[in-house]
PDB file of N, CA and C in Angstrom:
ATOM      1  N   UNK A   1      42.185 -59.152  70.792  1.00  0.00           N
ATOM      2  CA  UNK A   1      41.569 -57.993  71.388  1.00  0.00           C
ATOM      3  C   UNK A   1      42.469 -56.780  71.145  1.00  0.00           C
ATOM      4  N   UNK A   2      42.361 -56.276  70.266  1.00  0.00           N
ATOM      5  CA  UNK A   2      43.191 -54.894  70.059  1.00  0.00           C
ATOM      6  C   UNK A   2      42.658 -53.291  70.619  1.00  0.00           C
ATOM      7  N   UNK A   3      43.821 -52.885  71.193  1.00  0.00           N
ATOM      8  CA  UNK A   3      42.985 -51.934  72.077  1.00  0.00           C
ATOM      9  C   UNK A   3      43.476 -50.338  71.401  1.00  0.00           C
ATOM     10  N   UNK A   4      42.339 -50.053  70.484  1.00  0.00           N
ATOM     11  CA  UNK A   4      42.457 -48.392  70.115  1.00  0.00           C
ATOM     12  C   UNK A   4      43.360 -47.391  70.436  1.00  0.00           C
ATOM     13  N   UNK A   5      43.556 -47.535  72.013  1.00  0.00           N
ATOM     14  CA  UNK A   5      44.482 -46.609  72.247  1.00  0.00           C
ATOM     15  C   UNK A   5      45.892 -46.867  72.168  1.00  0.00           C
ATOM     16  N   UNK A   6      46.286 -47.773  71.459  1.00  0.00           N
ATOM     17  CA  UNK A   6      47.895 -48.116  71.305  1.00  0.00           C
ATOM     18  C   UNK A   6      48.526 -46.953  70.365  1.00  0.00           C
ATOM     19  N   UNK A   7      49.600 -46.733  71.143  1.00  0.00           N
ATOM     20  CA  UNK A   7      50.682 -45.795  70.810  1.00  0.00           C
ATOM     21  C   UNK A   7      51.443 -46.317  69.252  1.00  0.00           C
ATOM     22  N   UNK A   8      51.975 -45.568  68.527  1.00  0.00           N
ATOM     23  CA  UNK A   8      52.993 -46.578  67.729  1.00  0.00           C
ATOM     24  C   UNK A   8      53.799 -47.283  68.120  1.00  0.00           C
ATOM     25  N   UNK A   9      54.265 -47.983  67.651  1.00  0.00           N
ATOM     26  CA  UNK A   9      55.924 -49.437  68.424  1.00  0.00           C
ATOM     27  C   UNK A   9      57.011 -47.812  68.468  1.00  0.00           C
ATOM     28  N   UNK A  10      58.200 -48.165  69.320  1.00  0.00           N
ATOM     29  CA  UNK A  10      58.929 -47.840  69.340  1.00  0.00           C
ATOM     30  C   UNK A  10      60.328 -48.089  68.211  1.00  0.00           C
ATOM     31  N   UNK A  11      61.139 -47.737  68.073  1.00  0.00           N
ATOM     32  CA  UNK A  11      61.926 -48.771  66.690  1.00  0.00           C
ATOM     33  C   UNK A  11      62.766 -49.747  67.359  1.00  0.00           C
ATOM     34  N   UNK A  12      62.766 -50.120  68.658  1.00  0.00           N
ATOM     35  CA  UNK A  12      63.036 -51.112  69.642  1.00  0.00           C
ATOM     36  C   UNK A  12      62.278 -52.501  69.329  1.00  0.00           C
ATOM     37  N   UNK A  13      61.084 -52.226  69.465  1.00  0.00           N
ATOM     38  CA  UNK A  13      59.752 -52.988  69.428  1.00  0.00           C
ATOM     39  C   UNK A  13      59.375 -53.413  68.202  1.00  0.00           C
ATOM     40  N   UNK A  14      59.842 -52.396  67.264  1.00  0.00           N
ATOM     41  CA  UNK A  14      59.233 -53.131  65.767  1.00  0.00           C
ATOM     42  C   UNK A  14      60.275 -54.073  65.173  1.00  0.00           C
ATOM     43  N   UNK A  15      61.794 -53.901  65.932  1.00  0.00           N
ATOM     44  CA  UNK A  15      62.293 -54.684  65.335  1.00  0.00           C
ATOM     45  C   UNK A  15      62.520 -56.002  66.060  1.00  0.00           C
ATOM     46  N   UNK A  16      61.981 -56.083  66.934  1.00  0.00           N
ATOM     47  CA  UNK A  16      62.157 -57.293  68.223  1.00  0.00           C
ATOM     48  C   UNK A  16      60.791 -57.639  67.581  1.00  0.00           C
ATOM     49  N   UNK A  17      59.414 -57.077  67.000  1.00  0.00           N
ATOM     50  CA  UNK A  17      58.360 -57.880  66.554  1.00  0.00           C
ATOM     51  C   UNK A  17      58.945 -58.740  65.324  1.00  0.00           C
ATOM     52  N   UNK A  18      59.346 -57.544  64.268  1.00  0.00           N
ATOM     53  CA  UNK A  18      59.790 -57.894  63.206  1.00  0.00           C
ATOM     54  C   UNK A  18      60.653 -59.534  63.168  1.00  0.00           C
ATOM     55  N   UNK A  19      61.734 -59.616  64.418  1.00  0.00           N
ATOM     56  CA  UNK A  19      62.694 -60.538  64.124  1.00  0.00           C
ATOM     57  C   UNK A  19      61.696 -62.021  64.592  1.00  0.00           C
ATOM     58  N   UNK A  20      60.484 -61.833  65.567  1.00  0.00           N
ATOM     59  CA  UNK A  20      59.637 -62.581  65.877  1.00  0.00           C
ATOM     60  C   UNK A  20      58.803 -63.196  64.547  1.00  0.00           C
ATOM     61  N   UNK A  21      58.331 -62.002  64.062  1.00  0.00           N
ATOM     62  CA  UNK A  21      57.292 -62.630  63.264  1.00  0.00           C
ATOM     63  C   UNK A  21      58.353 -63.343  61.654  1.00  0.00           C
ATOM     64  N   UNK A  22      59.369 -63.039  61.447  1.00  0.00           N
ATOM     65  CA  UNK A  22      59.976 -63.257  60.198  1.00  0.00           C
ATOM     66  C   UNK A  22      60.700 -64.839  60.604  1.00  0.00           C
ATOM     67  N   UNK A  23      60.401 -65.466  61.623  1.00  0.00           N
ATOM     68  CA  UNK A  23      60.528 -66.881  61.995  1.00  0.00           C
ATOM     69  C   UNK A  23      59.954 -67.861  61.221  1.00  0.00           C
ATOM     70  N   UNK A  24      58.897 -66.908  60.880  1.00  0.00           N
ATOM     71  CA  UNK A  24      57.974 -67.768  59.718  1.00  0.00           C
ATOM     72  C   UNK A  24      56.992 -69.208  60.387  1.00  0.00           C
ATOM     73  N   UNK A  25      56.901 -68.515  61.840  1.00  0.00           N
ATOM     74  CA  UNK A  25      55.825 -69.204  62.589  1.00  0.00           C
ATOM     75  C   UNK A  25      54.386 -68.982  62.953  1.00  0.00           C
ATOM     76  N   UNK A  26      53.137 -69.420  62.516  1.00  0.00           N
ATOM     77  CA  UNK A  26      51.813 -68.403  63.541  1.00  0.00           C
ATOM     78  C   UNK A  26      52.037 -68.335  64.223  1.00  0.00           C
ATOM     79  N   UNK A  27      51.146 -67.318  65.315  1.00  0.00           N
ATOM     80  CA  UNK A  27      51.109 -66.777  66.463  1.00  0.00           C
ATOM     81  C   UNK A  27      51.095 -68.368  67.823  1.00  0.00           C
ATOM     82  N   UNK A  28      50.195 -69.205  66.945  1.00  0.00           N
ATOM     83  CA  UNK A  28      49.894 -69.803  67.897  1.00  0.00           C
ATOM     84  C   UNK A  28      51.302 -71.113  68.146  1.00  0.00           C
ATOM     85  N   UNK A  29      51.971 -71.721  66.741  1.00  0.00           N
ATOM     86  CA  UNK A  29      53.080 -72.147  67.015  1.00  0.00           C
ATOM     87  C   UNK A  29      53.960 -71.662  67.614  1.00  0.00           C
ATOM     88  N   UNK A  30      54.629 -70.153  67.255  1.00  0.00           N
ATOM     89  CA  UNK A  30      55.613 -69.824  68.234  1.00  0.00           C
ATOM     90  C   UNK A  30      54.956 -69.820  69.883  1.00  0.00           C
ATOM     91  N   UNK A  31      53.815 -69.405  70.292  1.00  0.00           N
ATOM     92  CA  UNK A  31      53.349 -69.848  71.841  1.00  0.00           C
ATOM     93  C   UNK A  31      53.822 -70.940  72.089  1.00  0.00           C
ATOM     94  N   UNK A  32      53.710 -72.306  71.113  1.00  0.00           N
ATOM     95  CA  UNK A  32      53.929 -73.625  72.048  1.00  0.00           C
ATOM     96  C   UNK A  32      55.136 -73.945  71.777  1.00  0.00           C
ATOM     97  N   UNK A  33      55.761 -73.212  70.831  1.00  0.00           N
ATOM     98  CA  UNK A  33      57.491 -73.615  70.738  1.00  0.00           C
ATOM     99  C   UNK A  33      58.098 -72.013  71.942  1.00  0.00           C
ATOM    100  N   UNK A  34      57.720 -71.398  72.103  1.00  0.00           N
ATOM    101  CA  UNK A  34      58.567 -70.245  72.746  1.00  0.00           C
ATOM    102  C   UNK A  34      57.916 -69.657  74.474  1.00  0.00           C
ATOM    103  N   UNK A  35      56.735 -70.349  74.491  1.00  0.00           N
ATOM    104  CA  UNK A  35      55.850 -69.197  75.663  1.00  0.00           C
ATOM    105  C   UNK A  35      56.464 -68.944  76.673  1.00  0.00           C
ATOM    106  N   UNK A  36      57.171 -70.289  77.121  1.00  0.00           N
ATOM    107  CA  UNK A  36      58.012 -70.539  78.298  1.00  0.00           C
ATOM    108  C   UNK A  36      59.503 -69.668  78.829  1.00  0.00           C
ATOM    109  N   UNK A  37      59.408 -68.918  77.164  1.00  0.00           N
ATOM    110  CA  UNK A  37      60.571 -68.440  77.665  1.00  0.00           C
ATOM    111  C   UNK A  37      60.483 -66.904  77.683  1.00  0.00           C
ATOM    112  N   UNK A  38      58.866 -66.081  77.767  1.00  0.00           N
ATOM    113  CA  UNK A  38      58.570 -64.990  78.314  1.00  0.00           C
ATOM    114  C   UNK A  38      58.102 -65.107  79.496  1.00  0.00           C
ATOM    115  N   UNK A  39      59.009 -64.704  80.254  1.00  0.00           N
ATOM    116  CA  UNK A  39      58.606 -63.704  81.410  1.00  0.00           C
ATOM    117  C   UNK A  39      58.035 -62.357  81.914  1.00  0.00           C
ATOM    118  N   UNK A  40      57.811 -61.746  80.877  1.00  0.00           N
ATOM    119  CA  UNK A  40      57.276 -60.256  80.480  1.00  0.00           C
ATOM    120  C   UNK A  40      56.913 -60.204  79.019  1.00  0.00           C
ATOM    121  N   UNK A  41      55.655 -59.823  78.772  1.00  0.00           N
ATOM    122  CA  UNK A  41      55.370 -59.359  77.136  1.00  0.00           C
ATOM    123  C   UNK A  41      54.248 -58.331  77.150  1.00  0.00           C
ATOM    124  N   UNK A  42      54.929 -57.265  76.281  1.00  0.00           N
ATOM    125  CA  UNK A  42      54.720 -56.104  76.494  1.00  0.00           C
ATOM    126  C   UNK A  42      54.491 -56.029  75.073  1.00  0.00           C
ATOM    127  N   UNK A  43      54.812 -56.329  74.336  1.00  0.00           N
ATOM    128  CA  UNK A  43      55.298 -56.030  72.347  1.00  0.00           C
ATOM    129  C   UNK A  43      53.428 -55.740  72.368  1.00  0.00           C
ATOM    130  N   UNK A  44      52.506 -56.340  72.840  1.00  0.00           N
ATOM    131  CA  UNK A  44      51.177 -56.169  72.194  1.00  0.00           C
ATOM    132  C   UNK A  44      50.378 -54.770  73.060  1.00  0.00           C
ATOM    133  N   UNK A  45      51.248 -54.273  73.174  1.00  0.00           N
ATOM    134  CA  UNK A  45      51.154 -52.587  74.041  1.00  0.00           C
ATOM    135  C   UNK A  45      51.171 -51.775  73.163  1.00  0.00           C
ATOM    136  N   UNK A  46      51.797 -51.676  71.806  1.00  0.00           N
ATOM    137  CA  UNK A  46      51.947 -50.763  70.843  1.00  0.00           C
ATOM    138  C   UNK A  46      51.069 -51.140  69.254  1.00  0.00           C
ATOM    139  N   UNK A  47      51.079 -50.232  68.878  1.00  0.00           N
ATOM    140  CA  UNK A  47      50.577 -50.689  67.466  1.00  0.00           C
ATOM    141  C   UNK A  47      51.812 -50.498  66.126  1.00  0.00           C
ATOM    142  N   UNK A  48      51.722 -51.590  65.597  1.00  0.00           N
ATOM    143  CA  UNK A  48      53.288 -52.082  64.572  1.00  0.00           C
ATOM    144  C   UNK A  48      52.770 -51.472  63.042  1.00  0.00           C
ATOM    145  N   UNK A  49      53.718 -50.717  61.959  1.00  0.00           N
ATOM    146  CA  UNK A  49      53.626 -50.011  60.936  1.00  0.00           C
ATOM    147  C   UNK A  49      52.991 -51.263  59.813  1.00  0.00           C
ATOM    148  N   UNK A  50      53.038 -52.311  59.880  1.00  0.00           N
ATOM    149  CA  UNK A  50      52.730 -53.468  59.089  1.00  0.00           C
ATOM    150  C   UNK A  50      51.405 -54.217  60.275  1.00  0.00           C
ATOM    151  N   UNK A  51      50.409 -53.899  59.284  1.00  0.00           N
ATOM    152  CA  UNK A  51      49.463 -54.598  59.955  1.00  0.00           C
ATOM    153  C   UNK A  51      49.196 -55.761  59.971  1.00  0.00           C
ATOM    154  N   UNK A  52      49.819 -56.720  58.963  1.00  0.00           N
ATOM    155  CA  UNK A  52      50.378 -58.194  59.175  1.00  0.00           C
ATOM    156  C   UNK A  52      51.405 -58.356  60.585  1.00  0.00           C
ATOM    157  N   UNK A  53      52.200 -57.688  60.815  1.00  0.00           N
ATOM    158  CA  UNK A  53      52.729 -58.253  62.286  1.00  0.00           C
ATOM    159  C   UNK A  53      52.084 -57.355  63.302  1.00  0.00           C
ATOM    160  N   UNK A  54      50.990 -56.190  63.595  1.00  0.00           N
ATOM    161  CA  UNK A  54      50.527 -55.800  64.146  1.00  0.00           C
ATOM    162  C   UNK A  54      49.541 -57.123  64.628  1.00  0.00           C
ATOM    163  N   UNK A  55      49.044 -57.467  63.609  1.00  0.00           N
ATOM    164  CA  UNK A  55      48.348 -58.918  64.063  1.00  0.00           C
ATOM    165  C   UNK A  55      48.641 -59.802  64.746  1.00  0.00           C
ATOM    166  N   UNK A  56      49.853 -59.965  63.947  1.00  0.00           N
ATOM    167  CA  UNK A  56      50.283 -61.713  64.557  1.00  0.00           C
ATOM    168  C   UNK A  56      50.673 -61.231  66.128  1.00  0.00           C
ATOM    169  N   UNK A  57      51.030 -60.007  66.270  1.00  0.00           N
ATOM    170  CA  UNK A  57      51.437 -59.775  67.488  1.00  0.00           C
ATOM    171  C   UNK A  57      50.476 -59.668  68.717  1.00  0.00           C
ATOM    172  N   UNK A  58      49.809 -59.199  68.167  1.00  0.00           N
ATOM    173  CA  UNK A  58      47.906 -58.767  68.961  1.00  0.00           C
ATOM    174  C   UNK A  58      48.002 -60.196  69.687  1.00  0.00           C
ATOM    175  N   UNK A  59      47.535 -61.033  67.909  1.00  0.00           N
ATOM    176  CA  UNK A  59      47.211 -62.614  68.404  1.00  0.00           C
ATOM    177  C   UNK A  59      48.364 -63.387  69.556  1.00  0.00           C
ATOM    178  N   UNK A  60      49.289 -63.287  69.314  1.00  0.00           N
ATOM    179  CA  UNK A  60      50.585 -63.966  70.560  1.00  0.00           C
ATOM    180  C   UNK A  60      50.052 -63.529  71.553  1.00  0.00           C
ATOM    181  N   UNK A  61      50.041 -62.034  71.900  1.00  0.00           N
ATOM    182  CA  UNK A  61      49.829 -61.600  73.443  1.00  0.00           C
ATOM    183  C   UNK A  61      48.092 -62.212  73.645  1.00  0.00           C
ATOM    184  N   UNK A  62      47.292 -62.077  73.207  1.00  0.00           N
ATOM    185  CA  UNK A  62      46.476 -62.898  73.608  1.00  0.00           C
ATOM    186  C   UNK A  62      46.359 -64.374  73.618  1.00  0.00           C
ATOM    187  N   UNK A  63      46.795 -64.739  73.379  1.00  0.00           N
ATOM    188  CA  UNK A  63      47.630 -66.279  74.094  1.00  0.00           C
ATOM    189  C   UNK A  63      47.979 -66.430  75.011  1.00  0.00           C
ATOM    190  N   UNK A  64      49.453 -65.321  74.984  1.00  0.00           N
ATOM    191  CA  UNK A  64      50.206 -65.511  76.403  1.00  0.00           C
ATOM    192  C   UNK A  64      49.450 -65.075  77.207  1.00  0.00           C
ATOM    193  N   UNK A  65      48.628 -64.177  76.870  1.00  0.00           N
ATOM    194  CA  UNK A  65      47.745 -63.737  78.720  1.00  0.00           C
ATOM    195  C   UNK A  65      46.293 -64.505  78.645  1.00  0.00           C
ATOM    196  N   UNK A  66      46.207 -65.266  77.608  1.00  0.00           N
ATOM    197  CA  UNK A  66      44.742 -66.476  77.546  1.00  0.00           C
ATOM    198  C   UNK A  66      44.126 -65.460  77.892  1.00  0.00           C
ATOM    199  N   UNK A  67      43.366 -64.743  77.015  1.00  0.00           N
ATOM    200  CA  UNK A  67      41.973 -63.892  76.831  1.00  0.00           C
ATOM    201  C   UNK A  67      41.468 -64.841  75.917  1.00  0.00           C
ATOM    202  N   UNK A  68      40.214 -64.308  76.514  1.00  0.00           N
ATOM    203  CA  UNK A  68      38.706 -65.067  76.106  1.00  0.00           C
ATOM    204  C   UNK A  68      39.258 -65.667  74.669  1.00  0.00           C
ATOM    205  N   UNK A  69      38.757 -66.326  74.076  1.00  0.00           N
ATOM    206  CA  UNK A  69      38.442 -67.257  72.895  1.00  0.00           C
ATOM    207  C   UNK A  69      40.409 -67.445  71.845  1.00  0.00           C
ATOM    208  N   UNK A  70      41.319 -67.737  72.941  1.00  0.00           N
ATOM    209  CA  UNK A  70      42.575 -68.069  72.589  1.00  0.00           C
ATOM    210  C   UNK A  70      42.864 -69.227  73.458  1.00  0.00           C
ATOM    211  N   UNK A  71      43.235 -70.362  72.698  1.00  0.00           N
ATOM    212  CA  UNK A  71      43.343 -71.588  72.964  1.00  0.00           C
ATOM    213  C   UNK A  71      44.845 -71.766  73.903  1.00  0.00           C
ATOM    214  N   UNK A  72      44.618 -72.166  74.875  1.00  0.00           N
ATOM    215  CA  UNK A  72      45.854 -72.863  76.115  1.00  0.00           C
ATOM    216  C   UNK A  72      47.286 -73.087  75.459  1.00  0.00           C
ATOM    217  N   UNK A  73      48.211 -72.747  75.848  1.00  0.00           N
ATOM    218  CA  UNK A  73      49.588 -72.856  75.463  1.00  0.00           C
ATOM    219  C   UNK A  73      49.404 -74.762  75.778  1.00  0.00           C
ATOM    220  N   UNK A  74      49.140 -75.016  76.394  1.00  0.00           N
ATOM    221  CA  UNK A  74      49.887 -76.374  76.498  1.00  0.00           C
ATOM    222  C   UNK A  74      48.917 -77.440  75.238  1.00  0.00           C
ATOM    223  N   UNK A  75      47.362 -76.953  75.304  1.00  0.00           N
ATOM    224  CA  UNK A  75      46.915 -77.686  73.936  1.00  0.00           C
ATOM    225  C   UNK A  75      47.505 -77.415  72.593  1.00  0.00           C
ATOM    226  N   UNK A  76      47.990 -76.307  72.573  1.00  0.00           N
ATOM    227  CA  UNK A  76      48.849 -76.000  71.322  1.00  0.00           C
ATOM    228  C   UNK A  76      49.985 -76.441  71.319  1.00  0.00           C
ATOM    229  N   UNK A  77      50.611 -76.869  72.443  1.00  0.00           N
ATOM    230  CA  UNK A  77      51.833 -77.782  72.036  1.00  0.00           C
ATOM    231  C   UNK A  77      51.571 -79.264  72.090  1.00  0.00           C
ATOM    232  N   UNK A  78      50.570 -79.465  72.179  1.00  0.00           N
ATOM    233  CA  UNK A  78      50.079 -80.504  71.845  1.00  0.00           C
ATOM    234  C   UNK A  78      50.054 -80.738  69.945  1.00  0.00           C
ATOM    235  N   UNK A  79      49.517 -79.996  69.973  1.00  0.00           N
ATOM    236  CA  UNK A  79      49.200 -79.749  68.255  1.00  0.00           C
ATOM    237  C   UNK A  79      50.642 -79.340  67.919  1.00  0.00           C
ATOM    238  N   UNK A  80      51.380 -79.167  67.563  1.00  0.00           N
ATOM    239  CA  UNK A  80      52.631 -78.586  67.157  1.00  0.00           C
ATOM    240  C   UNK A  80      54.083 -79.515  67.843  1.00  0.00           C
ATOM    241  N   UNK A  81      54.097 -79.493  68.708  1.00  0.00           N
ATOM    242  CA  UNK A  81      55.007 -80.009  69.143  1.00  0.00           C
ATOM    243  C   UNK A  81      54.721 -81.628  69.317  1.00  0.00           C
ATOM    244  N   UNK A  82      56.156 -82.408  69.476  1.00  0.00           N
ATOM    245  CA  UNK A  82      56.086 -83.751  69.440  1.00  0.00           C
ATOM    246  C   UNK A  82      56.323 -83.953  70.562  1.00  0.00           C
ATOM    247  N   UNK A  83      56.126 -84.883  71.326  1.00  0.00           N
ATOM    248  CA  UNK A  83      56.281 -85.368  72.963  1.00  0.00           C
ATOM    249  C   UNK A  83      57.415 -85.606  73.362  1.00  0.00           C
ATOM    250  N   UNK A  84      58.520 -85.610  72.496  1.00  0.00           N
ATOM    251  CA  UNK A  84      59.808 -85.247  73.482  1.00  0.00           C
ATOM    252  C   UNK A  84      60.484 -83.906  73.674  1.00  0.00           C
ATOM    253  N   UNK A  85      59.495 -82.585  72.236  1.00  0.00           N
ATOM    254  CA  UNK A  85      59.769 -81.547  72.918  1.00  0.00           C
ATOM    255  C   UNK A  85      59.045 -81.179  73.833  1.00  0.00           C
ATOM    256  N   UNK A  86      58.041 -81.747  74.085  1.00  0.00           N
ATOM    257  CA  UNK A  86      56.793 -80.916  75.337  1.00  0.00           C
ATOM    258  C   UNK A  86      57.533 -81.299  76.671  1.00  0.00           C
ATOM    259  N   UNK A  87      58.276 -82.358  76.989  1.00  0.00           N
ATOM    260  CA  UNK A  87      58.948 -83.156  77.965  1.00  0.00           C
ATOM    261  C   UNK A  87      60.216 -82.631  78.104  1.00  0.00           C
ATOM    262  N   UNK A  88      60.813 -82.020  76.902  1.00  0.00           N
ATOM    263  CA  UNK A  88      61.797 -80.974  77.145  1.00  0.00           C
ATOM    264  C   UNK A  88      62.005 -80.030  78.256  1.00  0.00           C
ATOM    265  N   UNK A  89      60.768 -79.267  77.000  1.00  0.00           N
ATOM    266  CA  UNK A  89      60.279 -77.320  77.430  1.00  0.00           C
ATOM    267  C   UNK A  89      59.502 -78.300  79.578  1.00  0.00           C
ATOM    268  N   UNK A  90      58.859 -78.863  79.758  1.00  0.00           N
ATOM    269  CA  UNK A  90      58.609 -78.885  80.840  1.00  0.00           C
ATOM    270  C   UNK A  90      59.718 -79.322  81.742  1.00  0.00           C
ATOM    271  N   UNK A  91      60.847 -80.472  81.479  1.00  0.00           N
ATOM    272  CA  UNK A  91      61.384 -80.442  82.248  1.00  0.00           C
ATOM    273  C   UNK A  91      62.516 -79.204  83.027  1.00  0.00           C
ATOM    274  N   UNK A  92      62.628 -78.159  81.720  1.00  0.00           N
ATOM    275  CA  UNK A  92      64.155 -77.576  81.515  1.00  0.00           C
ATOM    276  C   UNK A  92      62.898 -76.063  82.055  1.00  0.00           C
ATOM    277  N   UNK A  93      61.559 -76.034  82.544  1.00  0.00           N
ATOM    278  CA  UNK A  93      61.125 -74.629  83.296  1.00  0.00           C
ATOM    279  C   UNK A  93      59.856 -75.177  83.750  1.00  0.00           C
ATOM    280  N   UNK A  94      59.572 -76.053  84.404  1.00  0.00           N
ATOM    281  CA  UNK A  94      58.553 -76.248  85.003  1.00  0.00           C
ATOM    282  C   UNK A  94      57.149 -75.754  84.879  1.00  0.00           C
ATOM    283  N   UNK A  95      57.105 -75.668  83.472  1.00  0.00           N
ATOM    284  CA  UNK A  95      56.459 -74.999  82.785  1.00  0.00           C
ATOM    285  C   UNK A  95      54.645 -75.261  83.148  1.00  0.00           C
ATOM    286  N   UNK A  96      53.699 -74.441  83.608  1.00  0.00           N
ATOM    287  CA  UNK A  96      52.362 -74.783  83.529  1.00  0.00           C
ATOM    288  C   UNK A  96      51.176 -74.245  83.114  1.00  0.00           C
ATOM    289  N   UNK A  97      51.971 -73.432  81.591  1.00  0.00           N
ATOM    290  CA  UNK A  97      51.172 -72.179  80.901  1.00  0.00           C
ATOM    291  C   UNK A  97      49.794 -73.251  80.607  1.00  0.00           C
TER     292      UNK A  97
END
């Protein structure tokens, strides 16, 4: 869901997207390898100079805040992750994205 009125990134933001997206993960793997460890996400507030990570970024924050037609952090670590990291990430934050 990308919302028209986004400002440009800050050069804070593009490079905190930048170091995100150059992980060389989709949107939806880094959710089930990382979700747990935002407490605030803001990065999909701005609009990014590369519309390849303007994307991938869009797509993350709609994950993390599960808008309409973005699939559950925990079915995606299902898909991605193996069952002793899901048993990890839950034991080490009580995790119930």
């Amino acid at each position: 869901m990308i919302r028209p009125e986004r400002k440009p990134a800050d050069r804070g933001r593009e490079e905190l997207a930048k170091e995100l997206f150059a992980l060389g993960y989709s949107p939806e793997e880094y959710a089930a390898r990382f979700a747990h460890n935002w407490y605030c996400f803001s990065l999909d507030d701005v609009c990014y100079s590369n519309p390849d990570l303007d994307a991938w970024i869009q797509r993350l924050g709609d994950i993390l805040f599960r808008r309409p037609g973005t699939p559950a952090v925990t079915d995606l670590r299902v898909i991605y992750l193996t069952p002793e990291e899901r048993e990890r990430i839950e034991r080490r934050s009580g995790d119930n994205i």
